[in-house]
Protein backbone atom coordinates (compact mmCIF):
# COMPACT_ATOMS: atom_id res chain seq x y z
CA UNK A 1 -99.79 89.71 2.14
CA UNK A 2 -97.75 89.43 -0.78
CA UNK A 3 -97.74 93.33 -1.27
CA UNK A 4 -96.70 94.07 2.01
CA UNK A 5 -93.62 91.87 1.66
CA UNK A 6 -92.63 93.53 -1.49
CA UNK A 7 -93.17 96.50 -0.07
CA UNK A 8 -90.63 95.44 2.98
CA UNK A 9 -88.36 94.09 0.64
CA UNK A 10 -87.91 97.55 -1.39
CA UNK A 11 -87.47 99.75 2.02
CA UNK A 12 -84.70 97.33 2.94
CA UNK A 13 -82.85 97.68 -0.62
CA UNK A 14 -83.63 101.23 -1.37
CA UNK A 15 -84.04 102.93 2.33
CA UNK A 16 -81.64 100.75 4.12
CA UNK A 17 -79.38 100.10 1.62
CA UNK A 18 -79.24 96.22 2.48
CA UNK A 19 -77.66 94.23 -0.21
CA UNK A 20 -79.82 91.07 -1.70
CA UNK A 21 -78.60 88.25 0.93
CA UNK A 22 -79.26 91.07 4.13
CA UNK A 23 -82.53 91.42 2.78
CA UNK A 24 -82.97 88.08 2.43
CA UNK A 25 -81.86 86.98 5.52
CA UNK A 26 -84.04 89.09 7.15
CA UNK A 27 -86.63 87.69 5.20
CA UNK A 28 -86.63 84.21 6.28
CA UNK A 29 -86.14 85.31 9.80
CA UNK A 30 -89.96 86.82 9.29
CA UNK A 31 -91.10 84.20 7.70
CA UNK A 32 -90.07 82.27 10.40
CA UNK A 33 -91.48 84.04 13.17
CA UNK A 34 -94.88 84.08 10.68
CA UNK A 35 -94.70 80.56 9.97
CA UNK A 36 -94.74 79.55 13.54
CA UNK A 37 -97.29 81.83 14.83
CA UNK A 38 -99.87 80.57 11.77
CA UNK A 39 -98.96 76.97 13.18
CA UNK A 40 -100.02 77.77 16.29
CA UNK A 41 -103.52 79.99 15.57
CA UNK A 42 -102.29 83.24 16.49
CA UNK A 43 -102.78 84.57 12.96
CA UNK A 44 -105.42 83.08 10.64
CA UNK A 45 -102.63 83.12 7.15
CA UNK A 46 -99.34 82.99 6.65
CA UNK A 47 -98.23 85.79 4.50
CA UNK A 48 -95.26 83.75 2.66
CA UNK A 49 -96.84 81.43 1.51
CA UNK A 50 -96.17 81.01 -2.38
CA UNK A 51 -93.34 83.57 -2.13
CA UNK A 52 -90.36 83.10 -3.24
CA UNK A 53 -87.46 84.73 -1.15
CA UNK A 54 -84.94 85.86 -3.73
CA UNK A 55 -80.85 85.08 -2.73
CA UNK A 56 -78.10 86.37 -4.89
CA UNK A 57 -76.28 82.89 -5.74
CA UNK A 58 -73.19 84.59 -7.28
CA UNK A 59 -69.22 84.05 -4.85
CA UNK A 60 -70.07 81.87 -2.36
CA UNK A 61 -69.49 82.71 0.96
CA UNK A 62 -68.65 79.01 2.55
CA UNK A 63 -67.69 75.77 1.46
CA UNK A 64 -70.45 72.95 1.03
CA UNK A 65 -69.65 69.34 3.04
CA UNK A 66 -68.24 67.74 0.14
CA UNK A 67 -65.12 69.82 -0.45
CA UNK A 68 -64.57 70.37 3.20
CA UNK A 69 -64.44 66.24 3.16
CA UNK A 70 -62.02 66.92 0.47
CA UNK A 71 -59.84 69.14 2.94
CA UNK A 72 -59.62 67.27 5.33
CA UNK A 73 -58.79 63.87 3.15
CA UNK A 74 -56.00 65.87 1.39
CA UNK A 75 -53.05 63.95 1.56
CA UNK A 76 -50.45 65.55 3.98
CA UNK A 77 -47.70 64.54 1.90
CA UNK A 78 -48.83 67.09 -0.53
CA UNK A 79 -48.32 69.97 1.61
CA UNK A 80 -45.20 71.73 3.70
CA UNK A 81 -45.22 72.25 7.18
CA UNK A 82 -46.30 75.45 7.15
CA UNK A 83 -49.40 74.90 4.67
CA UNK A 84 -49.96 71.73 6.84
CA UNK A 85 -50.71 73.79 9.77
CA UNK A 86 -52.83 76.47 7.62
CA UNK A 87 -55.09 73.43 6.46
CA UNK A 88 -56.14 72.71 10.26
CA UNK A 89 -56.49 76.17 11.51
CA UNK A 90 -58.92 76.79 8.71
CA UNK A 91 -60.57 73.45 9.76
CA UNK A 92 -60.73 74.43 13.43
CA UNK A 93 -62.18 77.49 11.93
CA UNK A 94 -65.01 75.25 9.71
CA UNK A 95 -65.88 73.18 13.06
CA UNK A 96 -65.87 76.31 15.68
CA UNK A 97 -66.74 79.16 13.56
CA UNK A 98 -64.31 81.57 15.43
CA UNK A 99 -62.36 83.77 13.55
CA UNK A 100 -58.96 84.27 12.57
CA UNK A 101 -58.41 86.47 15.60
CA UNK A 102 -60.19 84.85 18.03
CA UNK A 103 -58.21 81.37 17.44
CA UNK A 104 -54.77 83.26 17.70
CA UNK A 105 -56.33 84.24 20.95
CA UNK A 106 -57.48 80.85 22.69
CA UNK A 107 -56.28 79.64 25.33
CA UNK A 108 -56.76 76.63 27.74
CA UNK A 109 -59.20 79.23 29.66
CA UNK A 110 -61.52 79.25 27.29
CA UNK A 111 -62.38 75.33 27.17
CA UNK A 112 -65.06 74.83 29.57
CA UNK A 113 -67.31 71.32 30.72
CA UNK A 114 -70.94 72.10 30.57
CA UNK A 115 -73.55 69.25 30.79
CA UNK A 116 -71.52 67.00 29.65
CA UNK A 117 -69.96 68.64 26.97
CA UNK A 118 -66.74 70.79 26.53
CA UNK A 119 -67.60 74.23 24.83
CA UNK A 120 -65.74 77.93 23.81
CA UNK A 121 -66.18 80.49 25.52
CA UNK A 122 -64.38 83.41 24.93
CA UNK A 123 -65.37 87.37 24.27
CA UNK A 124 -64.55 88.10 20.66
CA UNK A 125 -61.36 89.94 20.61
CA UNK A 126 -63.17 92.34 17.43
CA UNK A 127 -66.56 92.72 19.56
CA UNK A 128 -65.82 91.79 23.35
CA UNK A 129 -69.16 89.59 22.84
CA UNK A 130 -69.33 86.33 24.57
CA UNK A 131 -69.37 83.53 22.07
CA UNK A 132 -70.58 79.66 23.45
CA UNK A 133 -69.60 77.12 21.07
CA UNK A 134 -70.00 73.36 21.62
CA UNK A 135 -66.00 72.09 20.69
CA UNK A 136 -66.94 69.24 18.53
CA UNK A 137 -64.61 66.02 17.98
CA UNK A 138 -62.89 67.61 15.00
CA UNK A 139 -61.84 70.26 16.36
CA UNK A 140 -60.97 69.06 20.20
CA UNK A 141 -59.06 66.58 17.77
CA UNK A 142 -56.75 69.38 16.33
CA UNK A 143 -56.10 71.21 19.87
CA UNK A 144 -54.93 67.84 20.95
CA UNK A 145 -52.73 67.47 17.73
CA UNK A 146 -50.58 70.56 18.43
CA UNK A 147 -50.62 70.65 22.38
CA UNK A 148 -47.26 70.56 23.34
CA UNK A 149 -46.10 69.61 19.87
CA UNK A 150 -46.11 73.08 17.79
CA UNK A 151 -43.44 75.00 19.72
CA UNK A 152 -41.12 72.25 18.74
CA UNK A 153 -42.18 71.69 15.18
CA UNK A 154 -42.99 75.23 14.23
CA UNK A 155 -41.32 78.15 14.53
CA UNK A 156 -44.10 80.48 14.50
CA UNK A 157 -44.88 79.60 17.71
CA UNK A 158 -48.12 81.25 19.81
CA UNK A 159 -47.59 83.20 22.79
CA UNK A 160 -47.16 81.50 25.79
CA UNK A 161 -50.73 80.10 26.80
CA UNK A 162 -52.57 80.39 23.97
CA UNK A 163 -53.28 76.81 22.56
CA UNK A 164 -52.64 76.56 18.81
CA UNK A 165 -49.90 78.29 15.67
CA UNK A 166 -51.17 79.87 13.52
CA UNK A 167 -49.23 81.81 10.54
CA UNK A 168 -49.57 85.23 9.18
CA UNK A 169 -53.64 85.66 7.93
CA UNK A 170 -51.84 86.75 4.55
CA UNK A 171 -49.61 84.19 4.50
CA UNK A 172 -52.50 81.44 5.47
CA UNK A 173 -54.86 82.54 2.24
CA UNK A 174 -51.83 82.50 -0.22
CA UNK A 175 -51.51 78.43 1.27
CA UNK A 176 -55.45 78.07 0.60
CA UNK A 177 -54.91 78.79 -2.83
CA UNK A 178 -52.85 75.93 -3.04
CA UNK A 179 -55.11 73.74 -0.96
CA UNK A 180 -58.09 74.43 -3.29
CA UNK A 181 -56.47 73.38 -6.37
CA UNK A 182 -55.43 70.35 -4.97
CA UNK A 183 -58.49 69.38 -3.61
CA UNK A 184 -59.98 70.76 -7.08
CA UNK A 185 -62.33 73.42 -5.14
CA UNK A 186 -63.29 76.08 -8.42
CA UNK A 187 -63.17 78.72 -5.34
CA UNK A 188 -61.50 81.31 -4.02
CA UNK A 189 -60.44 79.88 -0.77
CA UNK A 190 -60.26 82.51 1.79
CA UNK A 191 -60.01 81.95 5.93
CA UNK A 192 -62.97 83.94 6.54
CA UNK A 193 -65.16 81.57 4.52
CA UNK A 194 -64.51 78.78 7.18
CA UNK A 195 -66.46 80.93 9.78
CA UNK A 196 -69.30 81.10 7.21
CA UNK A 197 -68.88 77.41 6.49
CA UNK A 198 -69.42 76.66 10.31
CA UNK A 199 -72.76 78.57 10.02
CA UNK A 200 -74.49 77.71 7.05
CA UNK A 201 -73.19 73.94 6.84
CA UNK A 202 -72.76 72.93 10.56
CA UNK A 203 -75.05 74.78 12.36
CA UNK A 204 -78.30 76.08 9.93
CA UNK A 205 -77.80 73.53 7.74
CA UNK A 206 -78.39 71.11 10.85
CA UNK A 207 -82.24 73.11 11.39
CA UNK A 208 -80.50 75.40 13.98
CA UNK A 209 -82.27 79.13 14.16
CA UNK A 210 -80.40 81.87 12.75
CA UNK A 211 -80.91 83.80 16.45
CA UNK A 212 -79.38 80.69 17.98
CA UNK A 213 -76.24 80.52 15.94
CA UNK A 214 -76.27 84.24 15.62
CA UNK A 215 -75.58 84.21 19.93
CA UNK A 216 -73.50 81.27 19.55
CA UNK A 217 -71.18 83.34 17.35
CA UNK A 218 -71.12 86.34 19.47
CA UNK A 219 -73.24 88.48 17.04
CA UNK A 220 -74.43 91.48 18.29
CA UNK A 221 -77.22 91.63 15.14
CA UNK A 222 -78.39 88.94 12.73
CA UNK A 223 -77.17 90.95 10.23
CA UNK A 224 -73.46 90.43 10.50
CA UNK A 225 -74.05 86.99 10.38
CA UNK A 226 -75.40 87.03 6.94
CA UNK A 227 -72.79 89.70 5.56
């Protein structure tokens, strides 16, 4: 009942120290579990019903669909070489969800066919967890626009075998600062937000469970997927 989830709510903020979105997230995983048992019989109420799970709306975390359209229709003219190539890493990041890391680390390897589609997977270089990520057309599109372009083009060239450039993390954030002004984004663009963006606008957004994309992502807990 209603009690009991306030109840819950306070022993995640005051005994586990969770902040508001943790709690939250947890929340709606619950109420998801609750919500489907009630639809099938197994429990005679559903003990959310009426309440209101409470998010803390303040920095977002991710970009919404519109400015990431705005991204990607930024003219290229607008940008150097280097901040050209910072634009598509953080869109590979928006369509794949890997991080920073783990797209310095890619290689050809990690592109495998399954039923008909090509997907990621890799073990995350931070976690050694196996992530298995369907490689949409937007970003299959950007591997193909560097492979066996960038070593020419760029100087900050890869390693041998890994498939795409990537510049300094530092340096890549100081060229989204840029990139959001132009594309008149009141945010502060960071690369880690793309990772976020690929799970609450391509993924949940889309009706996907939080455990699926949480596995997808190579989390070990639902938790770091919501921090």
């Amino acid at each position: 009942d209603k009690a009991f989830i306030e109840e819950l709510e306070a022993y995640f903020a005051q005994e586990k120290a969770f902040k508001l979105n943790t709690t939250a997230g947890y929340l709606t995983v619950l109420a998801s579990l609750l919500k489907d048992l009630y639809k099938r019989r197994v429990i005679d109420t559903y003990p959310f019903m009426g309440y209101s799970i409470r998010w803390d709306v303040g920095t977002p975390r991710y970009i919404t669909k519109d400015e990431l359209r705005r991204i990607i229709d930024l003219d290229d003219s607008q940008l150097g070489s280097y901040e050209l190539v910072s634009r598509d890493m953080f869109l590979f990041s928006c369509f794949t969800g890997l991080s920073y890391t783990d797209i310095y680390h890619l290689t050809a390897e990690h592109l495998i066919e399954e039923g008909g589609m090509t997907w990621i997977r890799k073990p995350r270089v931070k976690t050694a967890r196996m992530c298995h990520i369907p490689l949409l057309p937007e970003a299959s599109a950007i591997i193909e626009q560097y492979r066996g372009i960038h070593t020419r083009a760029f100087r900050h060239e890869p390693p041998r075998g890994y498939l795409l450039p990537i510049p300094g993390c530092d340096t890549v954030n100081i060229h989204l600062k840029k990139i959001a002004a132009l594309c008149h984004i009141p945010k502060r663009l960071t690369f880690h937000m793309a990772r976020h963006t690929f799970a609450s606008q391509m993924t949940l957004a889309e009706g996907m469970s939080i455990e699926s994309v949480s596995k997808m992502l190579g989390h070990s807990e639902i938790k770091m997927l919501l921090t």
